[in-house]
N, C-alpha and C. Protein backbone atom coordinates (compact mmCIF):
# COMPACT_ATOMS: atom_id res chain seq x y z
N UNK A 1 178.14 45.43 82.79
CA UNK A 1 177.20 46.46 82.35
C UNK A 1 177.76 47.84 82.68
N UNK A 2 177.67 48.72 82.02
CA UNK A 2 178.00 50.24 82.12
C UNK A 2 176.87 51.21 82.85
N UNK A 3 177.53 51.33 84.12
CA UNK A 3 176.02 52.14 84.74
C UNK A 3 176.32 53.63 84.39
N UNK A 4 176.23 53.99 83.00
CA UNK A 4 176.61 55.24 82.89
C UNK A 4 175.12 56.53 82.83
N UNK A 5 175.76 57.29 82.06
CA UNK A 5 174.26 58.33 82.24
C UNK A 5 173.04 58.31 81.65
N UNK A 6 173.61 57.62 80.30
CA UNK A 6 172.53 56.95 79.42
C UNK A 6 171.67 56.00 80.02
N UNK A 7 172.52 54.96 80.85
CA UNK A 7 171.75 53.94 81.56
C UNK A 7 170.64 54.53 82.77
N UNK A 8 171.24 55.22 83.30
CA UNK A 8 169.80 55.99 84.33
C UNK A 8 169.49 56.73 84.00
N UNK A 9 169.39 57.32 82.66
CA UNK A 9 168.21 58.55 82.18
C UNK A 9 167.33 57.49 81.71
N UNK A 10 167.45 56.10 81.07
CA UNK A 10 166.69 55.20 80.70
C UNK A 10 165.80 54.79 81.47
N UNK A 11 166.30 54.40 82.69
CA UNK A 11 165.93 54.10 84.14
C UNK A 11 164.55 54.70 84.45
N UNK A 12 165.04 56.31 84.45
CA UNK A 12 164.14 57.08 84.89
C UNK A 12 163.13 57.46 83.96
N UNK A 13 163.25 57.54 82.64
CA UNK A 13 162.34 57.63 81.71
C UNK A 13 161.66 56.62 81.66
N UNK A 14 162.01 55.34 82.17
CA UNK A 14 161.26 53.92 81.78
C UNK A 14 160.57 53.84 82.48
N UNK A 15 160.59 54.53 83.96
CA UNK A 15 159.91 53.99 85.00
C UNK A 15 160.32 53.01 85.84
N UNK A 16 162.15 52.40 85.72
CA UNK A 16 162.29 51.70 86.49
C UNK A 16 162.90 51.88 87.88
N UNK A 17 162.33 52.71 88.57
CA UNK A 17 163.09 52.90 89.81
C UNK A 17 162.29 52.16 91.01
N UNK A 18 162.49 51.07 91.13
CA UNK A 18 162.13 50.37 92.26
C UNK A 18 162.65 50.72 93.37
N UNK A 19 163.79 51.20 93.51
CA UNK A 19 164.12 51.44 94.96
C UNK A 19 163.66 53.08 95.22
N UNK A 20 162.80 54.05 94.54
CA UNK A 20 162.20 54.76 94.90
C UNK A 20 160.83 54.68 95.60
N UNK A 21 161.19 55.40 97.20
CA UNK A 21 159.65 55.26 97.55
C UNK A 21 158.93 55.93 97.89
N UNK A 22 158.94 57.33 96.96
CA UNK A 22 158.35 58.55 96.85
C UNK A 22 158.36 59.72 97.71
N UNK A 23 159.42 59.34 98.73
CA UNK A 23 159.21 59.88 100.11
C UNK A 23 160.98 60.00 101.07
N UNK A 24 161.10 60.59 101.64
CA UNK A 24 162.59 60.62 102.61
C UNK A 24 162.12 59.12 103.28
N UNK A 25 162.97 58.57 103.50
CA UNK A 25 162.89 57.47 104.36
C UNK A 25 163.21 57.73 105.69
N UNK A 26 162.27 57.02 107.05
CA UNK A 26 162.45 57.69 108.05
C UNK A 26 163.86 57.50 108.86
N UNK A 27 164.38 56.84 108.50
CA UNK A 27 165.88 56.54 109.24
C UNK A 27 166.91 58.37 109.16
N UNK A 28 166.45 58.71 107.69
CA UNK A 28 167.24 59.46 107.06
C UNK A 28 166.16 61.11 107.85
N UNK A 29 165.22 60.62 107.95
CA UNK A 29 164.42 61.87 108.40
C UNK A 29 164.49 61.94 109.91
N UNK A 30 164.58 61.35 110.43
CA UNK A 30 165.03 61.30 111.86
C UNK A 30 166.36 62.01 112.21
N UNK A 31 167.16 61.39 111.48
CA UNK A 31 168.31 61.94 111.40
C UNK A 31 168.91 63.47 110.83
N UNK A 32 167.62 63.81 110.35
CA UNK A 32 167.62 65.33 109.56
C UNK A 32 167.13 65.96 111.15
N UNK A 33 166.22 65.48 111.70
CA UNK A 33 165.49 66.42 112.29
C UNK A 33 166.06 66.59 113.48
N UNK A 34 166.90 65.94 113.89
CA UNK A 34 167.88 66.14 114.89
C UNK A 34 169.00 67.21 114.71
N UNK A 35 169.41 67.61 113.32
CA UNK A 35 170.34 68.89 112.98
C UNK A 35 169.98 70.13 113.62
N UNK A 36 170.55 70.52 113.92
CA UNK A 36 170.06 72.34 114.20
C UNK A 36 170.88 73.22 113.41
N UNK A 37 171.83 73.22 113.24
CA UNK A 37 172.60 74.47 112.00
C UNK A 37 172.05 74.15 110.62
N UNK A 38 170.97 74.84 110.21
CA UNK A 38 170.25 75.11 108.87
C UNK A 38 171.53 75.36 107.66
N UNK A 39 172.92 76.11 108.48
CA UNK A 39 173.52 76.70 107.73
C UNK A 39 174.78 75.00 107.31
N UNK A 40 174.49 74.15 107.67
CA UNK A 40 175.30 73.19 106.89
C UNK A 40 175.40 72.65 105.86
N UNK A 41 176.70 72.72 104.72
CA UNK A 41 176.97 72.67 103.60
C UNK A 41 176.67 71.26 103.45
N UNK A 42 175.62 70.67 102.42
CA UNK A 42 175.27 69.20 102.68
C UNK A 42 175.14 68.93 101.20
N UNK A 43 175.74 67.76 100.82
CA UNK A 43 176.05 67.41 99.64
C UNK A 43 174.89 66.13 99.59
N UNK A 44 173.75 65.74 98.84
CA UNK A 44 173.44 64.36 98.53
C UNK A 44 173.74 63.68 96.99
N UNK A 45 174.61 62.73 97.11
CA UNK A 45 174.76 62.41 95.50
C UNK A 45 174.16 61.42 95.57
N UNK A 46 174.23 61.14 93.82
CA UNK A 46 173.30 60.53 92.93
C UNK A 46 171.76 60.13 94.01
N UNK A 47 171.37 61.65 94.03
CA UNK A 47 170.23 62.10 94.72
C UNK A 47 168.85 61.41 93.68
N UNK A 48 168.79 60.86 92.68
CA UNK A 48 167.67 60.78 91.97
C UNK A 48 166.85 61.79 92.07
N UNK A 49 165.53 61.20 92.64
CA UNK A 49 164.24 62.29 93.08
C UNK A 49 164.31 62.74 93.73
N UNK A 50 165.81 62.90 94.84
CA UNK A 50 165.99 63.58 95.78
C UNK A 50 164.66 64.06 96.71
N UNK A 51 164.10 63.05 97.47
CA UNK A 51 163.17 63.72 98.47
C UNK A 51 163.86 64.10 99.99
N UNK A 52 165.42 63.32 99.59
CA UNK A 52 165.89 64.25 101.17
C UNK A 52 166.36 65.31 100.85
N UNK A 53 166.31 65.93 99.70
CA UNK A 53 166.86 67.60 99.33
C UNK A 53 165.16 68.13 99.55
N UNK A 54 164.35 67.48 98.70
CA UNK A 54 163.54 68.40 99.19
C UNK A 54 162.93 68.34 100.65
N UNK A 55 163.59 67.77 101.34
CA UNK A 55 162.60 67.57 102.93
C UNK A 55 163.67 68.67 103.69
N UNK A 56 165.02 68.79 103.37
CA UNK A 56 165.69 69.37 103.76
C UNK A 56 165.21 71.21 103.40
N UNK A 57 164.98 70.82 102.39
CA UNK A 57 164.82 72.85 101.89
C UNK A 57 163.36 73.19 102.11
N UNK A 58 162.54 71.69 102.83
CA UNK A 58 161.01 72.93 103.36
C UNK A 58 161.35 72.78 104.73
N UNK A 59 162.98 72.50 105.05
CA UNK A 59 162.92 72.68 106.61
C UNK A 59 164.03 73.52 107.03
N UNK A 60 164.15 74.36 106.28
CA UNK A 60 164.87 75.58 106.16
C UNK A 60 166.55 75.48 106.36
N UNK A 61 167.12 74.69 105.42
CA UNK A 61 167.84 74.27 105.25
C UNK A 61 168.62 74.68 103.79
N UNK A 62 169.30 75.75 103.72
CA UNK A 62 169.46 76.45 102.76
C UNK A 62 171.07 76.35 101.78
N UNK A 63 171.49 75.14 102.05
CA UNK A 63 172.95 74.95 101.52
C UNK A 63 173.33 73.83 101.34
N UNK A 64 172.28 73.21 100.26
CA UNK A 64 171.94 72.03 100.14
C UNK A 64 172.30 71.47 98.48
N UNK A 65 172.76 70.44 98.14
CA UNK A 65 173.30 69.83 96.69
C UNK A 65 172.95 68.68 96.46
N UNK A 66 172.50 68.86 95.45
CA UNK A 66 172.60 67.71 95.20
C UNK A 66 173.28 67.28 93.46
N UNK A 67 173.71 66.17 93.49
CA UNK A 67 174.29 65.40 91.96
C UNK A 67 173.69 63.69 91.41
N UNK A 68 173.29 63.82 90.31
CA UNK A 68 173.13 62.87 89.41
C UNK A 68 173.83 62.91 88.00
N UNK A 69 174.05 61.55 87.66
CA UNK A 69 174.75 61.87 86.39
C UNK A 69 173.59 61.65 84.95
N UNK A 70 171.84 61.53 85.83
CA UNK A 70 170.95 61.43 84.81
C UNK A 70 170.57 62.86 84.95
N UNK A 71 169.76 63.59 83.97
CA UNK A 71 168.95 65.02 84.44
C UNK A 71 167.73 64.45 84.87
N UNK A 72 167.08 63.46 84.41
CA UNK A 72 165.61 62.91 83.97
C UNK A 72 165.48 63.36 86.05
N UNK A 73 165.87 62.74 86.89
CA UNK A 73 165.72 62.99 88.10
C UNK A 73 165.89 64.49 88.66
N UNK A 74 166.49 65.07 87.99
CA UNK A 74 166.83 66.38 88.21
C UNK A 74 165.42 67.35 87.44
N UNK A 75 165.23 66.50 86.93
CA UNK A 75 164.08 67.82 86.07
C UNK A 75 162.96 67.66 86.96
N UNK A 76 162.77 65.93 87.18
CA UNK A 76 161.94 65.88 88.71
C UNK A 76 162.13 66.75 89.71
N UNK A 77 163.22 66.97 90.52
CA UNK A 77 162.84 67.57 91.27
C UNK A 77 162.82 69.36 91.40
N UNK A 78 163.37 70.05 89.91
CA UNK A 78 162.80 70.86 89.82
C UNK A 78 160.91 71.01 89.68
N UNK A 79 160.63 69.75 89.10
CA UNK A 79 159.55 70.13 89.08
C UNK A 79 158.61 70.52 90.41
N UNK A 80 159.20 69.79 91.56
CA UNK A 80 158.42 69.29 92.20
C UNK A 80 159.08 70.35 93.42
N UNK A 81 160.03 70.56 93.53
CA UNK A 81 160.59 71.58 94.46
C UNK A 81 160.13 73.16 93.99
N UNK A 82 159.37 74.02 94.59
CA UNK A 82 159.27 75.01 93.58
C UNK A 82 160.33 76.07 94.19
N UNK A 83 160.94 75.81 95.61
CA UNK A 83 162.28 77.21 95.97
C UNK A 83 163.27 76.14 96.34
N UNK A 84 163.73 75.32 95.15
CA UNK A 84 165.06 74.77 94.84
C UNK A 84 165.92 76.03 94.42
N UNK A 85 167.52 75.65 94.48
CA UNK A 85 167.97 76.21 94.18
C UNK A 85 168.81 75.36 92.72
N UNK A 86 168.74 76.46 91.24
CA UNK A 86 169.06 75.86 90.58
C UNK A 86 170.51 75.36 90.10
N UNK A 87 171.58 76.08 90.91
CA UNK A 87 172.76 75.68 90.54
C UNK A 87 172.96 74.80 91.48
N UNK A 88 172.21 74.52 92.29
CA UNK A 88 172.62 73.42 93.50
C UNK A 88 172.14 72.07 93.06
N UNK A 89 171.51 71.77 91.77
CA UNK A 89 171.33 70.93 91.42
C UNK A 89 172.28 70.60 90.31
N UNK A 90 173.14 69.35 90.68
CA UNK A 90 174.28 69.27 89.85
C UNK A 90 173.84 67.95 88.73
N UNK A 91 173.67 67.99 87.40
CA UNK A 91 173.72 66.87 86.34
C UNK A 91 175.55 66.40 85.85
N UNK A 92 176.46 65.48 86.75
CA UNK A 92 177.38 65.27 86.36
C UNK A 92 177.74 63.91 87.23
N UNK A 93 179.01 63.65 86.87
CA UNK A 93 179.62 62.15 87.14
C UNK A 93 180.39 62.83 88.67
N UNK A 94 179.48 62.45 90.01
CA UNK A 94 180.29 62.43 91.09
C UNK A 94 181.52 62.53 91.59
N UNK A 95 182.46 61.64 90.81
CA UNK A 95 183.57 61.84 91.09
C UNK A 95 184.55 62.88 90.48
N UNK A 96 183.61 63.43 89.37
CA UNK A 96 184.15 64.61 88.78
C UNK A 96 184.07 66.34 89.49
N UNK A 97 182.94 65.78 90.80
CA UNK A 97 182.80 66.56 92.10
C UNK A 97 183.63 67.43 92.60
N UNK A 98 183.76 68.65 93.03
CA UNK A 98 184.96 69.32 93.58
C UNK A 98 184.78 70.02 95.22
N UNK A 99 183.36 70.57 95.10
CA UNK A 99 183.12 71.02 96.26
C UNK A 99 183.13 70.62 97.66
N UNK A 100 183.60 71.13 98.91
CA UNK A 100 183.71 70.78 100.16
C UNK A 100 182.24 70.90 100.75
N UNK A 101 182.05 70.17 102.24
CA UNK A 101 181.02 69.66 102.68
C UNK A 101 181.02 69.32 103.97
N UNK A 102 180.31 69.98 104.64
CA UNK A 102 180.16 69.45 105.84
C UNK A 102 179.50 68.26 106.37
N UNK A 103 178.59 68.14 105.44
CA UNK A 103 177.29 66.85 105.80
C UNK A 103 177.16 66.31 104.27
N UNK A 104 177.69 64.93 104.03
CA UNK A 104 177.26 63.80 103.25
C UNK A 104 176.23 62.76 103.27
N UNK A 105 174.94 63.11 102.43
CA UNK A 105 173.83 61.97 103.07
C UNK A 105 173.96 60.68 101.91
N UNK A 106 173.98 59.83 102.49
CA UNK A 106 174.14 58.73 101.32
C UNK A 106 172.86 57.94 101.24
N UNK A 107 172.07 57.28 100.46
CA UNK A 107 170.55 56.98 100.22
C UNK A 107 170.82 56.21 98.77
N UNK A 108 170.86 54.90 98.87
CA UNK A 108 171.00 54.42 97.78
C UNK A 108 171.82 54.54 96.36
N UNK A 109 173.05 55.27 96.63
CA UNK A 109 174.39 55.56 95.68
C UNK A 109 174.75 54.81 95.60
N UNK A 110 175.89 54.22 97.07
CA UNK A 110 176.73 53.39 96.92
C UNK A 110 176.05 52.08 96.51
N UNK A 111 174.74 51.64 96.31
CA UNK A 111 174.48 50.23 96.43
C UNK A 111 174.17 50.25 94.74
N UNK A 112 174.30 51.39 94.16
CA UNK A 112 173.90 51.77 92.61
C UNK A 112 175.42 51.73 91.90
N UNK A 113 176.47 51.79 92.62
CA UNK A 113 177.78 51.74 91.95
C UNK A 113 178.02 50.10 91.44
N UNK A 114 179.03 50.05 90.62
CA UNK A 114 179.37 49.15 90.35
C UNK A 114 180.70 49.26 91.70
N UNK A 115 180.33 47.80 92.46
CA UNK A 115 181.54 47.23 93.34
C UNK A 115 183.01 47.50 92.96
N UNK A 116 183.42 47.41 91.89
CA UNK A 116 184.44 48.05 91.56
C UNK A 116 185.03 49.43 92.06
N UNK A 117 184.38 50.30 91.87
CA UNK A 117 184.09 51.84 92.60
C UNK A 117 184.05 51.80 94.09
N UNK A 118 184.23 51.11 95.11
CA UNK A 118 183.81 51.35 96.03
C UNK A 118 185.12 51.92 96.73
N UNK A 119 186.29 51.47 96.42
CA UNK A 119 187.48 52.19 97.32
C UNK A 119 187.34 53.33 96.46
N UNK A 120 186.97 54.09 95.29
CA UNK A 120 186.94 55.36 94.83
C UNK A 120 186.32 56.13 95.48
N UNK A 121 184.71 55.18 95.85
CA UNK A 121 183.81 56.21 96.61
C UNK A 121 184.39 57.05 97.67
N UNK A 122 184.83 55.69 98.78
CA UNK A 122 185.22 55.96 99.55
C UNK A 122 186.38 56.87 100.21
N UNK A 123 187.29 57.25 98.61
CA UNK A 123 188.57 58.13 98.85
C UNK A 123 187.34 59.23 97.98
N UNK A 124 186.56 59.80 97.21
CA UNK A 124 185.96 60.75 97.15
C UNK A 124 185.30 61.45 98.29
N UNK A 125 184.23 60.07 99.18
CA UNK A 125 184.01 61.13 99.99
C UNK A 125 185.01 61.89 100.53
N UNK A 126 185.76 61.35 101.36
CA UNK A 126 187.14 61.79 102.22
C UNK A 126 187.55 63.08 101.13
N UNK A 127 187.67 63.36 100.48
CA UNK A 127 187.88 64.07 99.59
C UNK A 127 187.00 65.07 99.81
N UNK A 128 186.45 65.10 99.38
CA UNK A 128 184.76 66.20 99.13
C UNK A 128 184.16 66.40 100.73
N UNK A 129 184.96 65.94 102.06
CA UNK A 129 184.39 66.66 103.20
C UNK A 129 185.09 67.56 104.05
N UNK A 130 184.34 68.51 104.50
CA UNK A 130 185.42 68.98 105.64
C UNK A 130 185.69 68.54 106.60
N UNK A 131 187.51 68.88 107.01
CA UNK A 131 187.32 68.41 108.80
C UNK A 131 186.78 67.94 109.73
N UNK A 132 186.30 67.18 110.18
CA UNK A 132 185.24 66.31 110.91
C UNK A 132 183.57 66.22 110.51
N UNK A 133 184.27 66.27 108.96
CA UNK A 133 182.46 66.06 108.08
C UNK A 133 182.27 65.18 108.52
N UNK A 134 180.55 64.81 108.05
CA UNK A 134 180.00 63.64 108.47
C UNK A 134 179.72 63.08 107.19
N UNK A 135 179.43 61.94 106.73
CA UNK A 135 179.09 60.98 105.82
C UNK A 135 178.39 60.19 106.33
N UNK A 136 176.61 60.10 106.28
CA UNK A 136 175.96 59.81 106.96
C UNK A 136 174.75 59.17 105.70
N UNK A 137 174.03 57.86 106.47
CA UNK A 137 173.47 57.12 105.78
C UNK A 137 172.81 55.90 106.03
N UNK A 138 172.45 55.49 105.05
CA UNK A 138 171.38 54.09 105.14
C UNK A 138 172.48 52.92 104.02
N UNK A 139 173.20 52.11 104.33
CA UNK A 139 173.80 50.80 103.21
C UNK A 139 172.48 49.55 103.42
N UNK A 140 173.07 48.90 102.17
CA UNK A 140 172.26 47.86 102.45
C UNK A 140 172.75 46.65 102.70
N UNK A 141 172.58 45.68 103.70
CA UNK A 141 172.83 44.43 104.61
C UNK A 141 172.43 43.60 103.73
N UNK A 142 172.73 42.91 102.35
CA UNK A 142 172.23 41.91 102.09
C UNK A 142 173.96 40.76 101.36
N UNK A 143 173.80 39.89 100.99
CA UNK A 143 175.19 39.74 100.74
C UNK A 143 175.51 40.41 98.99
N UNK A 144 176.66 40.70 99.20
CA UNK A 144 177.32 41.03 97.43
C UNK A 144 177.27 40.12 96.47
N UNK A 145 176.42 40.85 95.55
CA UNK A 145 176.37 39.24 94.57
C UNK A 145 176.78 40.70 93.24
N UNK A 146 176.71 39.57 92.06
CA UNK A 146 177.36 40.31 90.48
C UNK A 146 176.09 41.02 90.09
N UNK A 147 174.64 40.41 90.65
CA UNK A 147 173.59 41.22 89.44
C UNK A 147 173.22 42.01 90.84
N UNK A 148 172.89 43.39 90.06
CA UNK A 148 172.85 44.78 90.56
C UNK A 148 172.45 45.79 89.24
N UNK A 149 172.19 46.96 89.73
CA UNK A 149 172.15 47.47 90.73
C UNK A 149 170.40 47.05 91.56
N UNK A 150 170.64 46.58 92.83
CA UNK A 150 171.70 47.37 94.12
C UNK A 150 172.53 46.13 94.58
N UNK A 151 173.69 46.59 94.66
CA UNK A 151 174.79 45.42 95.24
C UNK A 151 175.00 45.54 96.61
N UNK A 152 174.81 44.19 97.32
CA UNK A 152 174.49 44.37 98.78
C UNK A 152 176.32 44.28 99.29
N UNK A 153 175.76 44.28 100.65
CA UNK A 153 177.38 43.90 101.39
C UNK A 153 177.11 43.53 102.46
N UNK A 154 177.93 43.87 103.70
CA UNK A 154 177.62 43.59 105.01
C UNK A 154 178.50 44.15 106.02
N UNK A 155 178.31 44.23 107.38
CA UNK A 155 178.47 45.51 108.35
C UNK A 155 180.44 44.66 108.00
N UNK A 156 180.51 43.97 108.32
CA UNK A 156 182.04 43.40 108.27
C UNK A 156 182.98 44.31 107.16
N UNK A 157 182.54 43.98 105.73
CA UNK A 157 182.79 44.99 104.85
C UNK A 157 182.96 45.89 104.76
N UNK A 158 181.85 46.94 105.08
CA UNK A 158 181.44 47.85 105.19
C UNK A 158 182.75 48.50 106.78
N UNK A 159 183.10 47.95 107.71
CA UNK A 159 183.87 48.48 108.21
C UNK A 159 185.59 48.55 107.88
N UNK A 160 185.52 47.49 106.86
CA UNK A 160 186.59 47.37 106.28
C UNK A 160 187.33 48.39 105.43
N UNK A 161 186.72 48.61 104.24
CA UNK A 161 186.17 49.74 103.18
C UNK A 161 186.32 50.90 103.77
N UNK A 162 186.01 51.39 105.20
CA UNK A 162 185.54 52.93 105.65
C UNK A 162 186.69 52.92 106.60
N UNK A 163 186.99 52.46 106.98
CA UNK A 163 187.58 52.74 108.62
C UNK A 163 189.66 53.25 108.30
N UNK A 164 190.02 53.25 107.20
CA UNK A 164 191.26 53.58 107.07
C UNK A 164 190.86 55.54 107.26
N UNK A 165 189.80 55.85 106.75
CA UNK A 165 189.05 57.01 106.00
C UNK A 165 188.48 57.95 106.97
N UNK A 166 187.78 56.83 108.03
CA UNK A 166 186.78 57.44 108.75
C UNK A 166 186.75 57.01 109.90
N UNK A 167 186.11 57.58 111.23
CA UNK A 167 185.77 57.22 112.31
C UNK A 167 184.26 56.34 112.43
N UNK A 168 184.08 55.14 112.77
CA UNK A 168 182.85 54.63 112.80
C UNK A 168 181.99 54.94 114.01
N UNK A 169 181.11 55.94 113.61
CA UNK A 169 180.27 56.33 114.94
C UNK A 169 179.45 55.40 115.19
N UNK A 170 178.50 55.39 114.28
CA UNK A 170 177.69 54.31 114.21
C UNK A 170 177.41 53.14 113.29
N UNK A 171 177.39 52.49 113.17
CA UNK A 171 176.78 51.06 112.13
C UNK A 171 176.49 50.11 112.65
N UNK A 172 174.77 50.33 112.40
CA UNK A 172 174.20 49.25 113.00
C UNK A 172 173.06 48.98 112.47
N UNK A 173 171.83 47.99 112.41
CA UNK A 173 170.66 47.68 111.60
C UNK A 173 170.32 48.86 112.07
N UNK A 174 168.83 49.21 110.78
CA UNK A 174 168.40 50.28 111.55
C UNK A 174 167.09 50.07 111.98
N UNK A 175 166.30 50.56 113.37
CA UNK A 175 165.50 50.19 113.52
C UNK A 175 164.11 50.70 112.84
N UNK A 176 164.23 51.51 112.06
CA UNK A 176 163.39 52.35 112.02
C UNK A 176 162.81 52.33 110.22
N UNK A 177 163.63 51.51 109.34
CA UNK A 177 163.79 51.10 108.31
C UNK A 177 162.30 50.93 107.97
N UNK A 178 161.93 51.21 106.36
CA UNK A 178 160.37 51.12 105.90
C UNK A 178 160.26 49.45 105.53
N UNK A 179 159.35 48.81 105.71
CA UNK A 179 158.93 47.56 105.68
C UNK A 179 159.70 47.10 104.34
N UNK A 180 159.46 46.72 103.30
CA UNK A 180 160.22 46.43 102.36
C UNK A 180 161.92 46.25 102.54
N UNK A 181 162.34 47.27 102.97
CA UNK A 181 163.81 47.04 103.71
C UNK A 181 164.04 46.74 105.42
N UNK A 182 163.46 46.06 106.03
CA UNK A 182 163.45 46.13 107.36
C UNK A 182 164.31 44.50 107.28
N UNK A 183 165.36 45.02 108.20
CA UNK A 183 166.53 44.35 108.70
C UNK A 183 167.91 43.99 107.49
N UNK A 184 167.63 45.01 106.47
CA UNK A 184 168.06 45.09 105.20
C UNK A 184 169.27 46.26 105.27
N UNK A 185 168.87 47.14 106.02
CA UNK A 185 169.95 48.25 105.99
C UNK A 185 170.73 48.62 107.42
N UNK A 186 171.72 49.37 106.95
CA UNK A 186 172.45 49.94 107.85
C UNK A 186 172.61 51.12 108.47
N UNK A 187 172.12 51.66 108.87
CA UNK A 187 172.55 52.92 109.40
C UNK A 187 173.47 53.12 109.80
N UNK A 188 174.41 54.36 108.95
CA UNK A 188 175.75 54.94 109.50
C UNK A 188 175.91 56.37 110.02
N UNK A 189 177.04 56.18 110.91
CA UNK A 189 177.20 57.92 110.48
C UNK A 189 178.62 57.45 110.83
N UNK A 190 179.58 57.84 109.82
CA UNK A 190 180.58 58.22 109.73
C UNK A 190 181.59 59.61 109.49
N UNK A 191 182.99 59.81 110.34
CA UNK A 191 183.18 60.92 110.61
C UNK A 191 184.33 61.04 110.07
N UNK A 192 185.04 61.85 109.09
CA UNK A 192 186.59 62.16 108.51
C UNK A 192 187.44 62.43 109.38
N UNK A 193 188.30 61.53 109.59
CA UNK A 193 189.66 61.49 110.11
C UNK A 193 190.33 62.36 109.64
């Protein structure tokens, strides 16, 4: 299947976003609220409804991006953000990405790629961060199977994949995960070598 742009503007026009749950998830909000430099360059891709851009910019957090390669999510969260910023909302193909970054939040991307992509991802982020950026996130713990999206993996993998790239700070279940995903994900934070 072609997860291209057509395919998730469909998505989002259809109403099929199941793994949206209207809200920052608290693993990822915990982890926001622990930042103190407002002024960090923070990239979220294939942000959909992006509710960690907007949890980030009513918490004064002013250098914030996000990218999808649908708009349908993007027009969301103009709607719904009213002091977004509008060039910071990017409608394009990720890896066609150029900008540097201090802070990478990841929230359901990588598990939306086709498996194929995953050593790309993984040399993009590295790519797209600065000097001891962070690439920080929630994966999901279930095993890799062909029907997706979301294609699971597991912490073994997952250190496999990252660790030529990155420093593994953390990866571990997370405890804090919303019921529906509880003992399902991973919490990372990974650091550019």
């Amino acid at each position: 299947m072609n997860f291209n742009a057509e395919y998730w503007q469909n998505r989002y026009l259809n109403n099929e976003t199941g793994w949206d749950v209207k809200e920052i998830t608290v693993p990822l909000k915990d982890y926001i609220d622990q930042l103190k430099d407002k002024n960090l360059s923070i990239l979220i891709p294939g942000a959909g409804n992006g509710y960690e851009y907007e949890y980030l910019i009513e918490n004064g957090f002013n250098n914030v991006t996000v990218i999808d390669i649908a708009e349908q999510p993007l027009t969301n969260i103009r709607n719904r953000v009213k002091n977004h910023v509008a060039e910071n909302l990017v409608c394009d193909d990720f890896f066609n990405h150029e900008k540097k970054y201090d802070l990478i939040i990841e929230q359901t991307f990588f598990c939306a790629l086709n498996p194929s992509l995953r050593d790309k991802y993984v040399e993009k982020m590295h790519e797209l961060l600065n000097p001891k950026g962070k690439l920080i996130g929630l994966l999901f713990q279930f095993p890799l199977t062909e029907e997706g999206p979301p294609f699971g993996g597991s912490e073994n993998e997952y250190v496999k994949l990252f660790s030529n790239n990155f420093k593994i700070r953390t990866l571990e279940t997370a405890y804090n995960s919303i019921k529906p995903r509880e003992g399902r994900e991973l919490f990372f934070i990974f650091e550019k070598k």
